[in-house]
N, C-alpha and C. Protein backbone atom coordinates (compact mmCIF):
# COMPACT_ATOMS: atom_id res chain seq x y z
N UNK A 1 116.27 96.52 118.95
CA UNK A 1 115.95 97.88 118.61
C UNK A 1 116.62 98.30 117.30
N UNK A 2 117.95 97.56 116.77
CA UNK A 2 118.52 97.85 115.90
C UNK A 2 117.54 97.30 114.28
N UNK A 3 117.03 96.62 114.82
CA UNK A 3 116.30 95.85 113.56
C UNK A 3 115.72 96.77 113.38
N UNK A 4 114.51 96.81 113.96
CA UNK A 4 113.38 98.15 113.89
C UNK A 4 114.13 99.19 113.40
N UNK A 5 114.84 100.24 113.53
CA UNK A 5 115.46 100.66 113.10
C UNK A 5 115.88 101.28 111.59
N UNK A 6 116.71 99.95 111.59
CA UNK A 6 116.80 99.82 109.71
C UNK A 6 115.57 99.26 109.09
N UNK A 7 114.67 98.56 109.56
CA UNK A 7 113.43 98.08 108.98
C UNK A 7 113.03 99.52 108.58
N UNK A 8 113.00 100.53 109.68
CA UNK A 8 111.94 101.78 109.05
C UNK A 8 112.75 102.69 107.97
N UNK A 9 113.89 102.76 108.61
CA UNK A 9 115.47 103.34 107.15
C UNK A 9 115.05 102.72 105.76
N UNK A 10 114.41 101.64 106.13
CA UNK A 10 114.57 100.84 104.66
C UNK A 10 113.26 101.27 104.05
N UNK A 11 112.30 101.43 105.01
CA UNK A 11 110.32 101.62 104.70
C UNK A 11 110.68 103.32 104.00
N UNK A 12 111.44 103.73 104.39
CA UNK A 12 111.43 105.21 104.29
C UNK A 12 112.00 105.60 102.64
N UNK A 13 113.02 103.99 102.75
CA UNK A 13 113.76 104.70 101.38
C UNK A 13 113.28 104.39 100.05
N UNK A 14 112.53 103.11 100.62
CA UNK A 14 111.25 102.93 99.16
C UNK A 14 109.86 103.56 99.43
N UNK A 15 109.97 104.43 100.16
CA UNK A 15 108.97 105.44 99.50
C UNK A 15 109.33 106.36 98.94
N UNK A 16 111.03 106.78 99.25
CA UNK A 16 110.94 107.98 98.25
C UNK A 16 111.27 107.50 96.99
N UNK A 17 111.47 106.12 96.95
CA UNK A 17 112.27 106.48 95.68
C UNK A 17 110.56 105.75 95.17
N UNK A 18 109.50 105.54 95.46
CA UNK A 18 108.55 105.27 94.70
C UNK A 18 107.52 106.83 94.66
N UNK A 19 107.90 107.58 95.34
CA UNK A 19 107.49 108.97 94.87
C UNK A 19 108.33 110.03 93.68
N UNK A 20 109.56 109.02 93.58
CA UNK A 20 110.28 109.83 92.75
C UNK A 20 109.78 109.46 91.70
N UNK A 21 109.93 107.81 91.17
CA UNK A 21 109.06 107.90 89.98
C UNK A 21 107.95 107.95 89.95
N UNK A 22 107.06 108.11 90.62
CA UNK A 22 105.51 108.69 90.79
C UNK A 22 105.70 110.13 90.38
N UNK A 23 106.32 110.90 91.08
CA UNK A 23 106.80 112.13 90.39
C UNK A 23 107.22 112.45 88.94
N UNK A 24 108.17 111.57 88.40
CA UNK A 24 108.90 111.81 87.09
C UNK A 24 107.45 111.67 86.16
N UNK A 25 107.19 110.67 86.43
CA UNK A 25 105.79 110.23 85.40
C UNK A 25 104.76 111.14 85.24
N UNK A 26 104.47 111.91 86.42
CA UNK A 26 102.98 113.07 86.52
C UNK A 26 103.72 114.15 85.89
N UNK A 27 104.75 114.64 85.30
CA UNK A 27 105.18 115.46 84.42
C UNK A 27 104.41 115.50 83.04
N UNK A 28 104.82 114.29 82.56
CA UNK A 28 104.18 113.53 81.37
C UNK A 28 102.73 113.86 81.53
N UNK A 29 102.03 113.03 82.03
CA UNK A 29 100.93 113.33 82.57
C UNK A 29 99.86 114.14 82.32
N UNK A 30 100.93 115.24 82.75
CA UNK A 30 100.21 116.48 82.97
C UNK A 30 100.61 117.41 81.58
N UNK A 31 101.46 117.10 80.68
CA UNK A 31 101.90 117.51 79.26
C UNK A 31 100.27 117.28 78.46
N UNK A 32 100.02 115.84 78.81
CA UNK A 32 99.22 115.21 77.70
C UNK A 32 97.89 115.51 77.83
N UNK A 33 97.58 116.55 79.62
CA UNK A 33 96.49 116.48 79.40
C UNK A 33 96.07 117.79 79.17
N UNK A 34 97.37 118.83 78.63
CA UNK A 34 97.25 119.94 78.17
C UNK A 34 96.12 120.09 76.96
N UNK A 35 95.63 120.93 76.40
CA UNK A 35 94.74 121.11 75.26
C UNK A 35 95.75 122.38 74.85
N UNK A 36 96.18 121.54 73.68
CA UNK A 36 97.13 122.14 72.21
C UNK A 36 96.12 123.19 71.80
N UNK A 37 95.05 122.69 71.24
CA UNK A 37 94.42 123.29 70.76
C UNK A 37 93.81 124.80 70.92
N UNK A 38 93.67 125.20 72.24
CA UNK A 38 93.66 125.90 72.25
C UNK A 38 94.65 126.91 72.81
N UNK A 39 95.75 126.85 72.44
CA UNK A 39 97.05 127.55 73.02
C UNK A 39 97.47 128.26 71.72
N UNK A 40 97.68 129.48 71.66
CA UNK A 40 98.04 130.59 70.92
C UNK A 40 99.38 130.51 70.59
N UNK A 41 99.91 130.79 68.98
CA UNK A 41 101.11 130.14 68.49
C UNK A 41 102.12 130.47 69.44
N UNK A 42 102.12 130.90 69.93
CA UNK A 42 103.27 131.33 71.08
C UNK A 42 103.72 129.97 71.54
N UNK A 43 102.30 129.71 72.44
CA UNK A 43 102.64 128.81 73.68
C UNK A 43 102.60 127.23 72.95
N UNK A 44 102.16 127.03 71.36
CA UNK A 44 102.35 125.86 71.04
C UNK A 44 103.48 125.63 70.78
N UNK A 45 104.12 126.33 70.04
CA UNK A 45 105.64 126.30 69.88
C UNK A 45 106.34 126.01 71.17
N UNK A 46 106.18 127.19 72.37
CA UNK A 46 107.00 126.91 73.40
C UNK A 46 106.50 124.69 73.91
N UNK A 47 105.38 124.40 73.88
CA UNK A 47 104.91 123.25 74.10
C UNK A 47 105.41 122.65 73.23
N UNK A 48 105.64 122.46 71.93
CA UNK A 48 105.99 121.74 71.31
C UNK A 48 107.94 120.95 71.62
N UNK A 49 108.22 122.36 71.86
CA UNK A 49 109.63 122.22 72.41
C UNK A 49 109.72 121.74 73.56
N UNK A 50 108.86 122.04 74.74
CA UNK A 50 108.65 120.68 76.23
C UNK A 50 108.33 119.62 75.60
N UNK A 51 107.48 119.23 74.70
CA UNK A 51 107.37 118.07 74.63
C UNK A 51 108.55 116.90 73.95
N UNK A 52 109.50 117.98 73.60
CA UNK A 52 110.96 117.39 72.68
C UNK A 52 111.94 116.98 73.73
N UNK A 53 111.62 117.96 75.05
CA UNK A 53 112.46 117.82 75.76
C UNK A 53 112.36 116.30 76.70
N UNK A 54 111.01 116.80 77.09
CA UNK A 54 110.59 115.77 77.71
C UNK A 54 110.50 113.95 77.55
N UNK A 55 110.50 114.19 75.95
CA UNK A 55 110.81 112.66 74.98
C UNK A 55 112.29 112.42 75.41
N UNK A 56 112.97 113.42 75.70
CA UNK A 56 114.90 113.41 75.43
C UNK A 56 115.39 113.07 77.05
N UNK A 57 114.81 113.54 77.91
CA UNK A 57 115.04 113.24 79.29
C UNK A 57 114.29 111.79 79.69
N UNK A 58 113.24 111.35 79.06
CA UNK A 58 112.92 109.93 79.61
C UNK A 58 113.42 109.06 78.68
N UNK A 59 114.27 109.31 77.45
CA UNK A 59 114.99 108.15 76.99
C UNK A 59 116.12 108.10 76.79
N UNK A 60 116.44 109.21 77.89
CA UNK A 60 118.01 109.23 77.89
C UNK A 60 118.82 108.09 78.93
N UNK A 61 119.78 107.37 78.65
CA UNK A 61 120.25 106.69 79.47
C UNK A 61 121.26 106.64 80.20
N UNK A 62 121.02 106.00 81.35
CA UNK A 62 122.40 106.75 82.53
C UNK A 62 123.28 105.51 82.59
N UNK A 63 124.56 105.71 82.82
CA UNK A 63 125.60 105.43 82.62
C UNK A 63 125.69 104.23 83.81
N UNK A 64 126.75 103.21 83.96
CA UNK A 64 126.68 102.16 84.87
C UNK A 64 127.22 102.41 85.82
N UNK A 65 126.34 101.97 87.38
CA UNK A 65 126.37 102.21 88.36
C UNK A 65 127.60 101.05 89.29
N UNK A 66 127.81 101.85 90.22
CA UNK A 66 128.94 100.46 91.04
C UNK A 66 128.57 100.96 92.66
N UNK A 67 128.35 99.87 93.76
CA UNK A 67 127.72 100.21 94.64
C UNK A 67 128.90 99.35 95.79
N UNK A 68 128.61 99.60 96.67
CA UNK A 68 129.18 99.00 98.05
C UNK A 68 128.39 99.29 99.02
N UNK A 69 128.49 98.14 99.69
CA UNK A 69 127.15 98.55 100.84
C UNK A 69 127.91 97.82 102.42
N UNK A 70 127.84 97.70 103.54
CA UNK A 70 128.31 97.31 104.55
C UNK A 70 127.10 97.55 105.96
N UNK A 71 126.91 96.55 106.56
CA UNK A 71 125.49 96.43 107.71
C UNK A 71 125.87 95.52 108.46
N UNK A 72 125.56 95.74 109.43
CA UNK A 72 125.23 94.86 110.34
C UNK A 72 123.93 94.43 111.37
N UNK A 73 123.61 93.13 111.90
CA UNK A 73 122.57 93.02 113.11
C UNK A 73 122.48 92.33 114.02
N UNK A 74 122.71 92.65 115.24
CA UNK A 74 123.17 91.71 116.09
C UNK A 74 124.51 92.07 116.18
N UNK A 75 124.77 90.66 116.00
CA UNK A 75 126.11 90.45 116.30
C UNK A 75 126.97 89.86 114.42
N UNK A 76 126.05 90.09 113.84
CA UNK A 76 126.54 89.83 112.59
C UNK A 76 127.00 90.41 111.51
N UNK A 77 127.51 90.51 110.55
CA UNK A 77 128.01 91.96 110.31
C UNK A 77 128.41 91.50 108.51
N UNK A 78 127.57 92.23 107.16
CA UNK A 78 127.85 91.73 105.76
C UNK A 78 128.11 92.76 105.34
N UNK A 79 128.24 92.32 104.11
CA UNK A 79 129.01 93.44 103.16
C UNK A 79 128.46 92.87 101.72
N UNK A 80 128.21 93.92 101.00
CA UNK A 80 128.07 93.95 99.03
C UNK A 80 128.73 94.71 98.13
N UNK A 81 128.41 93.77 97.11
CA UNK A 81 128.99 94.91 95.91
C UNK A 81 128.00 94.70 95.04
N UNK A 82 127.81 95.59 94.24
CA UNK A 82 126.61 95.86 93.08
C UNK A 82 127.36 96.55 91.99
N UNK A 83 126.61 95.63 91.00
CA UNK A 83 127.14 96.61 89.52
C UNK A 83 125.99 96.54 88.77
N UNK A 84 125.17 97.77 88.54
CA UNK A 84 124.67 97.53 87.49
C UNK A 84 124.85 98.48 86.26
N UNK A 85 124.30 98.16 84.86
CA UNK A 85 124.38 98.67 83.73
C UNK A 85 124.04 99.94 83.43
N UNK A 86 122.77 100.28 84.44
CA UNK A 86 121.78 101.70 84.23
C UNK A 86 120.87 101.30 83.50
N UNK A 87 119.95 102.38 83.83
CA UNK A 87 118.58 101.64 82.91
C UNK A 87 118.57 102.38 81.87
N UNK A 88 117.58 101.83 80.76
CA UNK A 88 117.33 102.46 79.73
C UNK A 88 116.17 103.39 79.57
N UNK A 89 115.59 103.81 80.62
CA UNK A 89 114.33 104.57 80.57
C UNK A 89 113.44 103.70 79.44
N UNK A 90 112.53 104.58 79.32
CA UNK A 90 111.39 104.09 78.53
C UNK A 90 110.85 105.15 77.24
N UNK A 91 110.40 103.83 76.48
CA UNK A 91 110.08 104.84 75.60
C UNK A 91 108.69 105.53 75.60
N UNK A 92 108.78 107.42 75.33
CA UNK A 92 107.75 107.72 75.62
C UNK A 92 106.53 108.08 73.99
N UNK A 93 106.15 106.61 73.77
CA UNK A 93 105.08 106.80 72.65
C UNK A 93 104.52 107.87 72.97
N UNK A 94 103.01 107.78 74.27
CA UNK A 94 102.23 108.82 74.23
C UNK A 94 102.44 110.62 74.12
N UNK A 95 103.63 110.68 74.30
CA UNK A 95 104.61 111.88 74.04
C UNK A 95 104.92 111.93 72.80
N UNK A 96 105.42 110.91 72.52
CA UNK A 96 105.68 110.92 70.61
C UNK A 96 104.01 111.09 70.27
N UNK A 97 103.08 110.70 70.04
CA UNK A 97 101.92 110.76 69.48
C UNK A 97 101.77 112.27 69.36
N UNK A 98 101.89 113.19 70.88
CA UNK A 98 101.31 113.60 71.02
C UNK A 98 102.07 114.58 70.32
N UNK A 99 103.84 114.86 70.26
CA UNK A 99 104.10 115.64 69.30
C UNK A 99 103.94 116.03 68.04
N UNK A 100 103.78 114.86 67.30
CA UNK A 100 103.29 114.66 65.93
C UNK A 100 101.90 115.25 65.40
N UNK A 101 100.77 115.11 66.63
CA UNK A 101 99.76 115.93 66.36
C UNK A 101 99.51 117.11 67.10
N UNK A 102 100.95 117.54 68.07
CA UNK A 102 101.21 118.98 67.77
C UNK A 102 101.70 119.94 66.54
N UNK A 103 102.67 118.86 65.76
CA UNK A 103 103.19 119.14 64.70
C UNK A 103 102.61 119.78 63.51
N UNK A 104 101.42 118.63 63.18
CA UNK A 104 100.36 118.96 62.69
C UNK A 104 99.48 119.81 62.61
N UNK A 105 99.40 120.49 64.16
CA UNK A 105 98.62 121.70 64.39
C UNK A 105 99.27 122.60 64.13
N UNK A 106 100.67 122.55 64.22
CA UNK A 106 101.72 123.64 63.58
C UNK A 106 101.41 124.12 62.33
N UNK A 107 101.33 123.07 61.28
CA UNK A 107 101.54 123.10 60.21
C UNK A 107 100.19 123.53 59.50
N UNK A 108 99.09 123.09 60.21
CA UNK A 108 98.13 123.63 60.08
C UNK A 108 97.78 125.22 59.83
N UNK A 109 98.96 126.25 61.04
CA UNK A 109 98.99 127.18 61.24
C UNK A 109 99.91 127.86 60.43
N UNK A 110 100.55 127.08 59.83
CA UNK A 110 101.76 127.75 59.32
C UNK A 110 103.03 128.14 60.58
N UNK A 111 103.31 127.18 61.19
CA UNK A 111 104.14 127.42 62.33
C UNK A 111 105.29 126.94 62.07
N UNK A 112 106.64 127.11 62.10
CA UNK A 112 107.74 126.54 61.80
C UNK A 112 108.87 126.59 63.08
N UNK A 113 109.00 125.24 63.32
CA UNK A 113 109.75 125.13 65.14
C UNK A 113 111.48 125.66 64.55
């Protein structure tokens, strides 16, 4: 019964963490499938600045992790250690593209961020 158990602890915890980045990503997403174009200097500016932000939070990188872990099953009983570096996120081109020909529409307008 103990197996089952952590089998589903474990089913449970890679789903969230595959909804988390399913989540982080539909941010983006949903930036790019905004239409600039028709947004009134107000809200391009304010967009232009999410989209700065948004470049700055997915290539920002987090610092190195150190883990310990301890389980058992049955009658058996382990232990870990983990170190890793942190990741480097990714870089977000389609975000960069898309600032640049927000930029453009700025400048078009005479808009100055």
């Amino acid at each position: 019964m103990k197996k089952a158990g952590m089998l589903v602890m474990l089913g449970v915890l890679v789903c969230f963490a595959a909804l988390l980045v399913l989540g982080c990503a539909g941010g983006s997403k949903e930036m790019l499938d905004e239409d600039f174009k028709k947004m009134n200097n107000e809200q391009l500016l304010e967009y232009f600045y999410r989209l700065n932000d948004e470049i700055e939070k997915q290539e920002k990188q987090t610092g190195p992790s150190f883990g310990i872990g301890v389980g058992g099953i049955g009658r058996g009983v382990g232990g870990g250690v983990g170190v890793g570096t942190g990741g480097t996120g990714y870089t977000a081109e389609d975000l960069r593209k898309r600032r640049v020909e927000v930029r453009m529409e700025m400048k078009r307008r005479n808009i100055t961020p």
